[in-house]
C-alpha atoms as a PDB file:
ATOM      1  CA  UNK A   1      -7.156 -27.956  13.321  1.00  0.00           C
ATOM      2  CA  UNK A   2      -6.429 -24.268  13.235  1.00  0.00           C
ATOM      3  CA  UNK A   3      -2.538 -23.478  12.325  1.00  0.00           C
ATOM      4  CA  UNK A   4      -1.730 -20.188  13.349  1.00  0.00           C
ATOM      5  CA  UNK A   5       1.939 -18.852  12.022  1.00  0.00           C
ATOM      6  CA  UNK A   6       4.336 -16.214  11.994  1.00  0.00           C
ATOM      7  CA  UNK A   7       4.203 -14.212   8.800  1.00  0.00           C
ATOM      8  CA  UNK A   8       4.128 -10.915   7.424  1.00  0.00           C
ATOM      9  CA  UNK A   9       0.855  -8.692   7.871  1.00  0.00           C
ATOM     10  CA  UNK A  10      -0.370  -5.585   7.598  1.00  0.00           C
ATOM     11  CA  UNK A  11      -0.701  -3.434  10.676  1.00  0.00           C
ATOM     12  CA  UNK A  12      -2.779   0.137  10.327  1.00  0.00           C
ATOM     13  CA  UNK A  13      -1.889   3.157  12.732  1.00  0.00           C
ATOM     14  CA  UNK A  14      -5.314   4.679  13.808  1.00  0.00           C
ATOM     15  CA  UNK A  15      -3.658   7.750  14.543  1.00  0.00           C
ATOM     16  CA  UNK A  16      -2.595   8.485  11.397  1.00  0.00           C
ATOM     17  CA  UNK A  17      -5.348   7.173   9.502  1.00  0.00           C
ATOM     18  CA  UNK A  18      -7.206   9.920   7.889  1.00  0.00           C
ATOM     19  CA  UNK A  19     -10.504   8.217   6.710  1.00  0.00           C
ATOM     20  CA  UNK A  20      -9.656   8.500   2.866  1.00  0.00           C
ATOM     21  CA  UNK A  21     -10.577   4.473   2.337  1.00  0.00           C
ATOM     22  CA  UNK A  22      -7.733   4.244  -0.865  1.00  0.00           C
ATOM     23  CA  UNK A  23      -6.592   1.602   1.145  1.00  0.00           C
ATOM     24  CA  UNK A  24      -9.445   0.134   1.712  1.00  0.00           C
ATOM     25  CA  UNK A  25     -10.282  -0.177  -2.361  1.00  0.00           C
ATOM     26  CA  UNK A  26      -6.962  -0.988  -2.956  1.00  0.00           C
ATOM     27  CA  UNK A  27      -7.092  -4.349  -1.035  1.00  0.00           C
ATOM     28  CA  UNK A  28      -8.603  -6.837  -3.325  1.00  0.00           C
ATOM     29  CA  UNK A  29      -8.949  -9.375  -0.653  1.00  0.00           C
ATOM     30  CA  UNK A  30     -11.562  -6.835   1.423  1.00  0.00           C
ATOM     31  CA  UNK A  31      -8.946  -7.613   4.426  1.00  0.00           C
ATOM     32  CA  UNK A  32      -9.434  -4.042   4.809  1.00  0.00           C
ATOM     33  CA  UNK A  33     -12.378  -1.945   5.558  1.00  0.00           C
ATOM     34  CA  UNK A  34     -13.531   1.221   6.673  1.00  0.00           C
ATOM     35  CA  UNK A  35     -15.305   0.955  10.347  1.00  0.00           C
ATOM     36  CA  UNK A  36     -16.183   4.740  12.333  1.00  0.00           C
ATOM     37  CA  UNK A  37     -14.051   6.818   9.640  1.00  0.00           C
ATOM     38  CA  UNK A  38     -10.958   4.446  10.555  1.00  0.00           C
ATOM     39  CA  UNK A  39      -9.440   2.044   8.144  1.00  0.00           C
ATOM     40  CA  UNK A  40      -9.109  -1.757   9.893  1.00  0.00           C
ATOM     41  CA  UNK A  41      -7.687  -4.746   9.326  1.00  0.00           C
ATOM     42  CA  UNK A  42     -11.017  -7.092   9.183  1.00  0.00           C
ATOM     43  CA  UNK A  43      -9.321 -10.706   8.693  1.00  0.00           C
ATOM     44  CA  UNK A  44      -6.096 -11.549   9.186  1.00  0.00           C
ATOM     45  CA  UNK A  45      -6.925 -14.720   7.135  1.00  0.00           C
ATOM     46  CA  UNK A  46      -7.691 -12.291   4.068  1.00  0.00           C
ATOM     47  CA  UNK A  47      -4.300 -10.193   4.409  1.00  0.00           C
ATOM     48  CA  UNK A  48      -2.279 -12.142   2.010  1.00  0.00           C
ATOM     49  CA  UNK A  49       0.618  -9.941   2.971  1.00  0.00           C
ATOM     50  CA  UNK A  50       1.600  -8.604  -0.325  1.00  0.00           C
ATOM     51  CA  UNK A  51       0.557  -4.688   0.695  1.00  0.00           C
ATOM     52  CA  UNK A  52      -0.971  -3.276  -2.387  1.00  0.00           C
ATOM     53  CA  UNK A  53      -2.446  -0.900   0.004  1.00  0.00           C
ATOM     54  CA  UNK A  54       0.743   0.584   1.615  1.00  0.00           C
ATOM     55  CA  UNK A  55       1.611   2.913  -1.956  1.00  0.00           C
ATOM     56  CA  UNK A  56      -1.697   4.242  -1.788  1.00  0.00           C
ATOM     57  CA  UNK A  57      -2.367   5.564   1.934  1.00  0.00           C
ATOM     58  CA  UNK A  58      -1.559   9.133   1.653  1.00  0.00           C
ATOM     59  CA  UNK A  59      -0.592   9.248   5.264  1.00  0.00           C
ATOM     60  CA  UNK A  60       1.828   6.030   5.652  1.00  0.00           C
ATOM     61  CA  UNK A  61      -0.720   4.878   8.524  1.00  0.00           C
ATOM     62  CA  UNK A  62       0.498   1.330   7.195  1.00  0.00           C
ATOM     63  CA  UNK A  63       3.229  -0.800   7.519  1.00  0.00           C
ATOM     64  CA  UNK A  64       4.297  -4.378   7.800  1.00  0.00           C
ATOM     65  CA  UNK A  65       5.120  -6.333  10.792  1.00  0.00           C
ATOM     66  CA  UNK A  66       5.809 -10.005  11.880  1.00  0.00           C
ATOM     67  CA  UNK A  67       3.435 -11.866  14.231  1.00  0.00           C
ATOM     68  CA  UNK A  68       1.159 -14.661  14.804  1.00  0.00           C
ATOM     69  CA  UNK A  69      -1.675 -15.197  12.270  1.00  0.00           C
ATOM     70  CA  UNK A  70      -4.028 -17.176  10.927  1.00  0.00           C
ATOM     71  CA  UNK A  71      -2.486 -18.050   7.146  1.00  0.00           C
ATOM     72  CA  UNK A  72      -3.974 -16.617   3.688  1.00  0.00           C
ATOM     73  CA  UNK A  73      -6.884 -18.213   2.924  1.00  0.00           C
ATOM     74  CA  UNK A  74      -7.710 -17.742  -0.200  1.00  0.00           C
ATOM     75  CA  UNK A  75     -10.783 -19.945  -0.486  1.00  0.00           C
ATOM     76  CA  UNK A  76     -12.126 -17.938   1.958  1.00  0.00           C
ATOM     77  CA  UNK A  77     -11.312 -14.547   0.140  1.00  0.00           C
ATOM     78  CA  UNK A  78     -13.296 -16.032  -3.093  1.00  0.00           C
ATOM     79  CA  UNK A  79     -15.943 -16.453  -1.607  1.00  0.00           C
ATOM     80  CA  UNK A  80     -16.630 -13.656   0.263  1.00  0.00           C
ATOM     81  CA  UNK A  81     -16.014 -11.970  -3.671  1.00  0.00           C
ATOM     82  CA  UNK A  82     -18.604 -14.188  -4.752  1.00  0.00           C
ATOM     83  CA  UNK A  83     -20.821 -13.485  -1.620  1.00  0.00           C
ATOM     84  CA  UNK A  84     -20.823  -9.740  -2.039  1.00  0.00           C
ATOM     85  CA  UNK A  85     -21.653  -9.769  -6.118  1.00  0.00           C
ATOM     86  CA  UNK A  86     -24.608 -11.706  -5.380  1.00  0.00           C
ATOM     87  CA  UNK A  87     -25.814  -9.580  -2.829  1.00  0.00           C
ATOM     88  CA  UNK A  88     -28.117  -6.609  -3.293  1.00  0.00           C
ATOM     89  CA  UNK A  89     -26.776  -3.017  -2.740  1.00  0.00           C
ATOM     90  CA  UNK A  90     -29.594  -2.620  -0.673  1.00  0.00           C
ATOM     91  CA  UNK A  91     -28.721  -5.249   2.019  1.00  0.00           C
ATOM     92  CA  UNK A  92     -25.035  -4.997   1.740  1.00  0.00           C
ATOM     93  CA  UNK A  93     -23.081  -3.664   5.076  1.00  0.00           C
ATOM     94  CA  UNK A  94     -22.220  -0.013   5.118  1.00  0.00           C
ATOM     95  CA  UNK A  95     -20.143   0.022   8.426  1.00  0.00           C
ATOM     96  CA  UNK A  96     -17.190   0.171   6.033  1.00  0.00           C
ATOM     97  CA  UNK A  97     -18.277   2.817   3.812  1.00  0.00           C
ATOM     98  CA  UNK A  98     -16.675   6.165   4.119  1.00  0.00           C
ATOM     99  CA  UNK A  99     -18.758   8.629   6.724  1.00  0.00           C
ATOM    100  CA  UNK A 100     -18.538  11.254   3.922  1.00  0.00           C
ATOM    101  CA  UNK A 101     -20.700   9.015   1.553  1.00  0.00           C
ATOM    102  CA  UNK A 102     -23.609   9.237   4.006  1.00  0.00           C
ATOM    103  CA  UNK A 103     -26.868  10.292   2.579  1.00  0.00           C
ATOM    104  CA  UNK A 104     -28.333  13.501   3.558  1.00  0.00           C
ATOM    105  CA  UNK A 105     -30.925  15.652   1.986  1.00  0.00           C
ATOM    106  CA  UNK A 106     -29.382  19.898   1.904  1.00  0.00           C
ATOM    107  CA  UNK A 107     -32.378  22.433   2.015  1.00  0.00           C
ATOM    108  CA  UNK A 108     -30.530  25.662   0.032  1.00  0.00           C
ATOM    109  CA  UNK A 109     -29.123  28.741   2.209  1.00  0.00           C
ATOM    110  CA  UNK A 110     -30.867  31.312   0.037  1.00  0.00           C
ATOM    111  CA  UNK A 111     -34.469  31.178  -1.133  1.00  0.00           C
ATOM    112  CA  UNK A 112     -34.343  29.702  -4.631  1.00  0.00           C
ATOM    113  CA  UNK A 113     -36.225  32.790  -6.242  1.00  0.00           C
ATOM    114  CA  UNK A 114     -32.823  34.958  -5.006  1.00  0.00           C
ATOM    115  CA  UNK A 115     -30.751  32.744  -7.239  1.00  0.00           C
ATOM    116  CA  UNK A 116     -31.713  33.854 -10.590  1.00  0.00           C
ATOM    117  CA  UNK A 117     -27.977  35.147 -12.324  1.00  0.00           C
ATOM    118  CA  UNK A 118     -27.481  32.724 -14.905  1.00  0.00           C
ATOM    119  CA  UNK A 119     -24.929  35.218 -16.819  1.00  0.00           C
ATOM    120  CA  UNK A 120     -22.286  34.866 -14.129  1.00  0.00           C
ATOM    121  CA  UNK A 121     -19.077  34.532 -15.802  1.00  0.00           C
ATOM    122  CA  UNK A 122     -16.695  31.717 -15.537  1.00  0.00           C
ATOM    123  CA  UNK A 123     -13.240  32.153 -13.522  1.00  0.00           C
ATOM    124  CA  UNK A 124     -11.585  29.085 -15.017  1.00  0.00           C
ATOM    125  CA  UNK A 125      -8.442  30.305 -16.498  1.00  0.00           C
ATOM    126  CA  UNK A 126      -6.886  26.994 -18.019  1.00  0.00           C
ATOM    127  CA  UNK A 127      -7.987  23.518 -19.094  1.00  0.00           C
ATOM    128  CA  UNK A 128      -7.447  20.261 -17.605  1.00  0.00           C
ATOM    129  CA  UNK A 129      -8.188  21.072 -14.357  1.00  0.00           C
ATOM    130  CA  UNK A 130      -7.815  17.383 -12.805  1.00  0.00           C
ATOM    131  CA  UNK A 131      -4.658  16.510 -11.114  1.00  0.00           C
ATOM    132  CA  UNK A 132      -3.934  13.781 -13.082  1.00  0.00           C
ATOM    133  CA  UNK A 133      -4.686  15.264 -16.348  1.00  0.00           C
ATOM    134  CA  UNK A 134      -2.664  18.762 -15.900  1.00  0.00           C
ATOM    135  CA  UNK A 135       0.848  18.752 -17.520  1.00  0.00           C
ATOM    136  CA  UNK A 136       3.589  19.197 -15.318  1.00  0.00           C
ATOM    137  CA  UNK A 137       5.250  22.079 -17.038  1.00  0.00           C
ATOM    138  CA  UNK A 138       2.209  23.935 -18.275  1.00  0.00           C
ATOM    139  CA  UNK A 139       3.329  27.478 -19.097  1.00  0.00           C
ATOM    140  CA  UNK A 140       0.135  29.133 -16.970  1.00  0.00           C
ATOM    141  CA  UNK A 141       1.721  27.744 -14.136  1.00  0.00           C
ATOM    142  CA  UNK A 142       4.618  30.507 -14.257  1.00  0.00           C
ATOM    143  CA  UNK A 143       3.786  32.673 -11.548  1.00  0.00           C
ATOM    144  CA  UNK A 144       0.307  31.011 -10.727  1.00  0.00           C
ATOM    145  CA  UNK A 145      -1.386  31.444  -7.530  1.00  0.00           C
ATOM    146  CA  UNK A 146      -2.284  27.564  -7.228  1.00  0.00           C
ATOM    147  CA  UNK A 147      -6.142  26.706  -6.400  1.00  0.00           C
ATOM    148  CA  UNK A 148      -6.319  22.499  -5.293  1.00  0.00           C
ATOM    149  CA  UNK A 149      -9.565  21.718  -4.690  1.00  0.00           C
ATOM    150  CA  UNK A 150     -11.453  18.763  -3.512  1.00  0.00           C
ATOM    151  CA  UNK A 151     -13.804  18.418  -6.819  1.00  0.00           C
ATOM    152  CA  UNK A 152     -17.306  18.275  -4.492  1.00  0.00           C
ATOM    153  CA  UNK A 153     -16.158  21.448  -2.983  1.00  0.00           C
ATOM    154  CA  UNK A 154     -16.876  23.368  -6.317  1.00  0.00           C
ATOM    155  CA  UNK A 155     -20.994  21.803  -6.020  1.00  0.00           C
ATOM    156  CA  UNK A 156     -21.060  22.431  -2.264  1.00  0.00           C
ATOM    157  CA  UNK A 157     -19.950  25.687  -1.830  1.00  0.00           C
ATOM    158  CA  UNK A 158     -22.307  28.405  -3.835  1.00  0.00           C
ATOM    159  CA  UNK A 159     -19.736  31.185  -4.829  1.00  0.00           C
ATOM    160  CA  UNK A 160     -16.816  29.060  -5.978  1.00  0.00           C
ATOM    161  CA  UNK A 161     -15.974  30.894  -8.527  1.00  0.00           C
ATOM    162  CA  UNK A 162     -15.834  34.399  -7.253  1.00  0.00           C
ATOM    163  CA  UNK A 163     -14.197  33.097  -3.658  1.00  0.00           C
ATOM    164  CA  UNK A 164     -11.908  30.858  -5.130  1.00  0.00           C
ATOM    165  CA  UNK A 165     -10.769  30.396  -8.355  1.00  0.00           C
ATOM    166  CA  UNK A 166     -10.698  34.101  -9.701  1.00  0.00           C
ATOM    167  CA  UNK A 167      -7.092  35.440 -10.576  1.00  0.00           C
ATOM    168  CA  UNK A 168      -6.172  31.422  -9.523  1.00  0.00           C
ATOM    169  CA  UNK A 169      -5.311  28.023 -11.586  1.00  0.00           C
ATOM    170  CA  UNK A 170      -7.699  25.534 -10.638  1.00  0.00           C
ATOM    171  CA  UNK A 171      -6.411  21.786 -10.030  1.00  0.00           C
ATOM    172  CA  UNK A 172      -8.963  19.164  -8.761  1.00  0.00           C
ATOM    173  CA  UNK A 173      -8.983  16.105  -7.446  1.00  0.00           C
ATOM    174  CA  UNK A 174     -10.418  13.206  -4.860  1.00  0.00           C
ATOM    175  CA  UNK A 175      -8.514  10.992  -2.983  1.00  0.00           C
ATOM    176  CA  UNK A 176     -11.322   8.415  -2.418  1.00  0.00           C
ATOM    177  CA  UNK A 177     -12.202   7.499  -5.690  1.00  0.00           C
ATOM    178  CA  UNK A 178      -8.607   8.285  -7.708  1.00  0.00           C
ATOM    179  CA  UNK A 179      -5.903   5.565  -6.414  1.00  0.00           C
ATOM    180  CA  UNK A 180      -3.009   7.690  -7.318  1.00  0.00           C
ATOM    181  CA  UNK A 181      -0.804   9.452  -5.007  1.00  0.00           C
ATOM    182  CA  UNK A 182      -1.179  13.028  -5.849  1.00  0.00           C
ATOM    183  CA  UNK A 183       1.856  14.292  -3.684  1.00  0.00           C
ATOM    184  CA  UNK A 184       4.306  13.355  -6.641  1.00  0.00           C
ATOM    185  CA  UNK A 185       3.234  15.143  -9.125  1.00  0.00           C
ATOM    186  CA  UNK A 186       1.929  18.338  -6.685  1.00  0.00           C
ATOM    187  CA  UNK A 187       5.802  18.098  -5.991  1.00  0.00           C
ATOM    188  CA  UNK A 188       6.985  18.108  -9.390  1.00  0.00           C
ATOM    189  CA  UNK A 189       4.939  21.259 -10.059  1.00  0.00           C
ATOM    190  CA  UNK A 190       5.943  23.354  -7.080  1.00  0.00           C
ATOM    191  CA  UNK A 191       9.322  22.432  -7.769  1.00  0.00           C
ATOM    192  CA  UNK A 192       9.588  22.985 -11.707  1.00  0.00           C
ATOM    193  CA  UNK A 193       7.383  25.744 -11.556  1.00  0.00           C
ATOM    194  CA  UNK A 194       7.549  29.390 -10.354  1.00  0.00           C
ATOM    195  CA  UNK A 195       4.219  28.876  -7.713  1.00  0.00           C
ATOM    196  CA  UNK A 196       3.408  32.015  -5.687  1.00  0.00           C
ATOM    197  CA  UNK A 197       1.007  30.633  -3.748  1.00  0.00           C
ATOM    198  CA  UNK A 198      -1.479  27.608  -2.919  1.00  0.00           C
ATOM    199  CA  UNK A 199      -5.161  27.192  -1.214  1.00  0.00           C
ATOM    200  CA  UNK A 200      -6.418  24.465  -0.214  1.00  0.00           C
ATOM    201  CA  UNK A 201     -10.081  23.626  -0.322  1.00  0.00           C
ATOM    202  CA  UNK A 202     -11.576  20.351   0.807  1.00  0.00           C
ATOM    203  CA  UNK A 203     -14.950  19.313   2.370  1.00  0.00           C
ATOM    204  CA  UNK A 204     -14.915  17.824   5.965  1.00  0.00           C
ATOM    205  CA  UNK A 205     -15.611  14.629   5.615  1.00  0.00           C
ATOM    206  CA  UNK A 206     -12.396  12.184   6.647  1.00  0.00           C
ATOM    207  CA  UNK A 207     -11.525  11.126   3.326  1.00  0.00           C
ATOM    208  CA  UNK A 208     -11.087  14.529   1.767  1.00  0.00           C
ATOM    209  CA  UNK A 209      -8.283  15.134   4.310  1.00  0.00           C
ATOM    210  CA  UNK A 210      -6.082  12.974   1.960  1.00  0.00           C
ATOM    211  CA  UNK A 211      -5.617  16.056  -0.424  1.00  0.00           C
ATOM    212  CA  UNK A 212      -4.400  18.178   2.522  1.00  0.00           C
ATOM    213  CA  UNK A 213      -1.703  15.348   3.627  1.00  0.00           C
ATOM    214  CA  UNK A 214      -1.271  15.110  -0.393  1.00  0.00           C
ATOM    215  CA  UNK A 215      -0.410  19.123  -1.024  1.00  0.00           C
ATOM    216  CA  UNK A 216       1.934  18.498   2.682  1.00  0.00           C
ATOM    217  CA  UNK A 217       4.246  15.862   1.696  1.00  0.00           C
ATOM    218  CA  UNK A 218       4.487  17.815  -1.774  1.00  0.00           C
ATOM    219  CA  UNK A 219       5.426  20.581  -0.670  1.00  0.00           C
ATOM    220  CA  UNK A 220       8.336  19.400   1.430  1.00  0.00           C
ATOM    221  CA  UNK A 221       9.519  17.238  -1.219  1.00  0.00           C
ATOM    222  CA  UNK A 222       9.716  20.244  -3.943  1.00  0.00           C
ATOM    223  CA  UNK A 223      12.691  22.079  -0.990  1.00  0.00           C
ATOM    224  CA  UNK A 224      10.421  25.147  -1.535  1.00  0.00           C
ATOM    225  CA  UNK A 225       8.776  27.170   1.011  1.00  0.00           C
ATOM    226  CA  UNK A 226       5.542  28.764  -0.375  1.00  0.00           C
ATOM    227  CA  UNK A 227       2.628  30.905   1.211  1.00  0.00           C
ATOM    228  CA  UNK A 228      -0.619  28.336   1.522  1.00  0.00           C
ATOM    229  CA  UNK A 229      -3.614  27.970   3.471  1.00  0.00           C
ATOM    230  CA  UNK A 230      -6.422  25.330   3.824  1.00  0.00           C
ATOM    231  CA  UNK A 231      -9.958  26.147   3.739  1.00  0.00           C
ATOM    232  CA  UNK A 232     -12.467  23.522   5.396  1.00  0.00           C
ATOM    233  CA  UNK A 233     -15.867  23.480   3.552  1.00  0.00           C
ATOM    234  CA  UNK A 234     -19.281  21.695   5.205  1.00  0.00           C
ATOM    235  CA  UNK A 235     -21.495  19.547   3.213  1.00  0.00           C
ATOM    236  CA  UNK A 236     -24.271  22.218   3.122  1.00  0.00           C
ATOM    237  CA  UNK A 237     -21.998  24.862   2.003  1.00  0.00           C
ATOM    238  CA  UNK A 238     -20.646  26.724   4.302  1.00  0.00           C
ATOM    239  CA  UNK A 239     -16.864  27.691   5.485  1.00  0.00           C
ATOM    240  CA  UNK A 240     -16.064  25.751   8.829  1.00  0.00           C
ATOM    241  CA  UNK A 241     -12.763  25.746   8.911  1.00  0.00           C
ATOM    242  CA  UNK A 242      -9.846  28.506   7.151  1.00  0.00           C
ATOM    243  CA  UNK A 243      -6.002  27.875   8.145  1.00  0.00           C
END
């Protein structure tokens, strides 16, 4: 017989789910998975209500709520684990995958035989250059116009350099595959740092939008209002979107 109880769950608000999937890896149970570039509660029976995925979600789409559920099963949840490292990539499910993982083949702009300079000079001013590497109080961040990239945009879009970077210190990041929340520390740099400006450049696929709501929330935590702009970049390269 089926016992169904009132206990704590998860509950996801499609509204303000962005598409990122941290919440999705975050969830060891796989009660969460990624279905049309929305995050979804799968199985109630594989919540087990402790919400290691409500740090994580950039855009506090999550929350906990009481109602009527099915209980943990954790038999259930072991299984599945075991299930899904037996089975071949090939013939897994990719319904939860995020859209922006899609394959797709990307013919070049330009004729290759235009792209010959191989003595362009680099605009990288300062070294780390990931998010969670920089230090917080880095002197080249006195008076910095602040570059925060999504790192694929760099690959995707051909004049990275020149467009964005020069005169600029370069941070980079991606919210899929880093389970960090980068607002903190963006908000201890603004804040402890003299920042005259930030851009913004992400691809457009769903889960890069976490490093917009990311450089957001930091910036109204740090009290300080600062010139920025967001710059949308397709998967073939070109500008689609500039803010």
């Amino acid at each position: 017989m089926v016992i169904i109880t009132v206990r704590r769950i998860i509950k996801i608000d499609e509204d303000k789910c962005n598409g990122c999937g941290i919440c999705a890896k975050a969830c060891h149970e796989g009660a969460i998975g990624m279905v049309d570039g929305k995050a979804k509660l799968l199985r109630d029976d594989y919540c087990d209500g402790l919400g290691d995925c409500l740090p994580v979600c950039p855009t506090g789409a999550i929350t906990f709520e009481e109602r009527k559920a099915l209980p943990f099963d954790e038999e259930a949840v072991l299984k599945a684990k075991k299930e899904k490292e037996e089975t071949p990539l090939s013939n897994s499910n990719c319904s939860y995958s995020c859209p922006g993982s899609a394959m797709q083949t990307i013919k070049p702009t330009l004729p290759q035989a235009k792209i010959t300079n191989t003595n362009t000079a680099s605009n990288l001013s300062q070294w780390p250059v990931q998010i969670k590497l920089v230090p917080v109080n880095a002197p080249y961040f006195n008076g910095a116009n602040l570059l925060i990239s999504a790192d694929c945009s760099a690959f995707a879009y051909g004049d990275f350099h020149n467009k964005f970077m020069k005169n600029k210190i370069t941070l980079i990041g991606c919210p899929k595959l880093d389970s960090t929340d980068y607002s903190v520390k963006l908000a201890e740099i603004i804040k402890n740092n003299n920042i005259k400006s930030i851009t913004v450049v992400r691809m457009e696929v769903p889960c890069c939008k976490g490093l917009t709501s990311s450089v957001t929330t930091a910036l109204k935590n740090s009290g300080k209002l600062i010139p920025w702009r967001i710059v949308v970049v397709s998967t073939d390269g070109k500008i689609v979107d500039e803010t």
